[in-house]
C-alpha atoms as a PDB file:
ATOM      1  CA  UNK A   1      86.904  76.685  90.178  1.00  0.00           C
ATOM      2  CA  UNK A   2      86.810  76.718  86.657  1.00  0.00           C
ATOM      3  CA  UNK A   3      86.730  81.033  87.126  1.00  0.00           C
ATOM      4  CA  UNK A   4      90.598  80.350  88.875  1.00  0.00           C
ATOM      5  CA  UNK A   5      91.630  77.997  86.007  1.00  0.00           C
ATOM      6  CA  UNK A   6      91.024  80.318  83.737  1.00  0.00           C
ATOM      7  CA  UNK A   7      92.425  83.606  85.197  1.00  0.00           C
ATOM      8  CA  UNK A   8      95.897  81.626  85.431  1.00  0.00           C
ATOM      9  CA  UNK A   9      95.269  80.718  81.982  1.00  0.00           C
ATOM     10  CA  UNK A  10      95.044  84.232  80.855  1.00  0.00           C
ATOM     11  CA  UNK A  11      97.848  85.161  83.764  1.00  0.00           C
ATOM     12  CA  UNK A  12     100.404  82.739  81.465  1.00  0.00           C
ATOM     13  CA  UNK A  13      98.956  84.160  78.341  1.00  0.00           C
ATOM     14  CA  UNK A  14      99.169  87.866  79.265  1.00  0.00           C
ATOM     15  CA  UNK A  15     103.156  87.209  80.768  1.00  0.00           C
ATOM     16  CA  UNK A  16     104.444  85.171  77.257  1.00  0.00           C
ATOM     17  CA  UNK A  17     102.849  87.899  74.664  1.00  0.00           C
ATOM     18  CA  UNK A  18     102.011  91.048  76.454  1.00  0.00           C
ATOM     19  CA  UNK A  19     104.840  91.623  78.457  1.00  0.00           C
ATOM     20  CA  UNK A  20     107.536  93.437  77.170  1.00  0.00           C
ATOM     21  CA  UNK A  21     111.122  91.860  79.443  1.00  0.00           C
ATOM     22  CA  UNK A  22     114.410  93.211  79.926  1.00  0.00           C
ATOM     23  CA  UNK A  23     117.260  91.681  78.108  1.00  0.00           C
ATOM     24  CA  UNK A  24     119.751  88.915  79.966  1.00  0.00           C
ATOM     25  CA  UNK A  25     122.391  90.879  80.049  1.00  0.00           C
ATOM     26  CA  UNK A  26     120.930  94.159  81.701  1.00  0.00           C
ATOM     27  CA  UNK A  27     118.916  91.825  84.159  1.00  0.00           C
ATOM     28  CA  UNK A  28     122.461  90.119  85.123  1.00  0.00           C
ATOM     29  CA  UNK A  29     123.832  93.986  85.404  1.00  0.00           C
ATOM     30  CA  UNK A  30     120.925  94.807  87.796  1.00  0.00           C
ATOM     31  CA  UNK A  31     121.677  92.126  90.007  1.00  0.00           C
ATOM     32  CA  UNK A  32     124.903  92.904  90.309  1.00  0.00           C
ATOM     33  CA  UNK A  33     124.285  96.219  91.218  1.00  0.00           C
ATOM     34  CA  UNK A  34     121.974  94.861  93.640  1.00  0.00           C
ATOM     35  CA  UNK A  35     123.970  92.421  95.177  1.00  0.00           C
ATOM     36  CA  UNK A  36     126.899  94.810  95.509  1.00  0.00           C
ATOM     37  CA  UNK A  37     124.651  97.674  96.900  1.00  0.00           C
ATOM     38  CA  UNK A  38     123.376  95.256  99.679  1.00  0.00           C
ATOM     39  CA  UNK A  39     127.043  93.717 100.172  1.00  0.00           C
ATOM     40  CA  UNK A  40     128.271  97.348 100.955  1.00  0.00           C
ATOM     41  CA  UNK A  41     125.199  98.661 102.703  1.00  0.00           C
ATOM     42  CA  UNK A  42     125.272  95.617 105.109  1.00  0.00           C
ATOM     43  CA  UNK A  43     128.830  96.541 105.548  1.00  0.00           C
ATOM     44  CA  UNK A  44     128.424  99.718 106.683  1.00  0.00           C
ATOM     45  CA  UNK A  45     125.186  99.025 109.093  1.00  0.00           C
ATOM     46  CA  UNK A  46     127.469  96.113 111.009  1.00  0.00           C
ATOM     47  CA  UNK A  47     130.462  98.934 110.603  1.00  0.00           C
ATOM     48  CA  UNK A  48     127.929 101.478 112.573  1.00  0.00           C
ATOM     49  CA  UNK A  49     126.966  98.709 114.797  1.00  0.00           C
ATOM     50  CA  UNK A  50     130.279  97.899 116.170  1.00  0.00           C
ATOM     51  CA  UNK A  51     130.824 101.820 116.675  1.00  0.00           C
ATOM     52  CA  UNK A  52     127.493 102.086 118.946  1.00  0.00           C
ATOM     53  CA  UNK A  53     128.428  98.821 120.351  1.00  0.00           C
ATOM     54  CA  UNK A  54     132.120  99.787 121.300  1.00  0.00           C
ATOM     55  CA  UNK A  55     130.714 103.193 122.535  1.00  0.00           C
ATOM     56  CA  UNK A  56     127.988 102.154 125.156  1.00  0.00           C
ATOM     57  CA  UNK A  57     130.189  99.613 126.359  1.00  0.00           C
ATOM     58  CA  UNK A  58     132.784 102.217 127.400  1.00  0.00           C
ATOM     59  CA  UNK A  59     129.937 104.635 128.595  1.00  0.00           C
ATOM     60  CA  UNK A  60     128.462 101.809 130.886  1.00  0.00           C
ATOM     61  CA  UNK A  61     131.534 100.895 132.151  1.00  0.00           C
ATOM     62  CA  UNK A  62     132.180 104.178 133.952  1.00  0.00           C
ATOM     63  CA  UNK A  63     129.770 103.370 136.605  1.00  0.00           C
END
């Protein structure tokens, strides 16, 4: 147990001095980016969706 402890010890240690972070700002950029990316990507998968949907219901309903 005392093997764990420590390895989160040096975990926390190793994250606050080793680490080198990106700034605020371009982290808040990135998730913008992100979040827009997925907005329009999930746009155009339900877009494509409705397309396959629309068209399998009008081939089905010629028999």
């Amino acid at each position: 147990m005392n093997n764990f402890i420590q390895y989160i010890k040096d975990s926390f240690e190793e994250l606050s001095t080793n680490m080198t972070w990106i700034s605020r700002e371009e982290a808040q950029k990135s998730t913008v980016v992100v979040a827009v990316f997925t907005i329009v990507f999930a746009l155009a998968v339900a877009f494509i969706d409705k397309v396959f949907q629309s068209s399998l219901d009008k081939f089905f309903n010629l028999f």
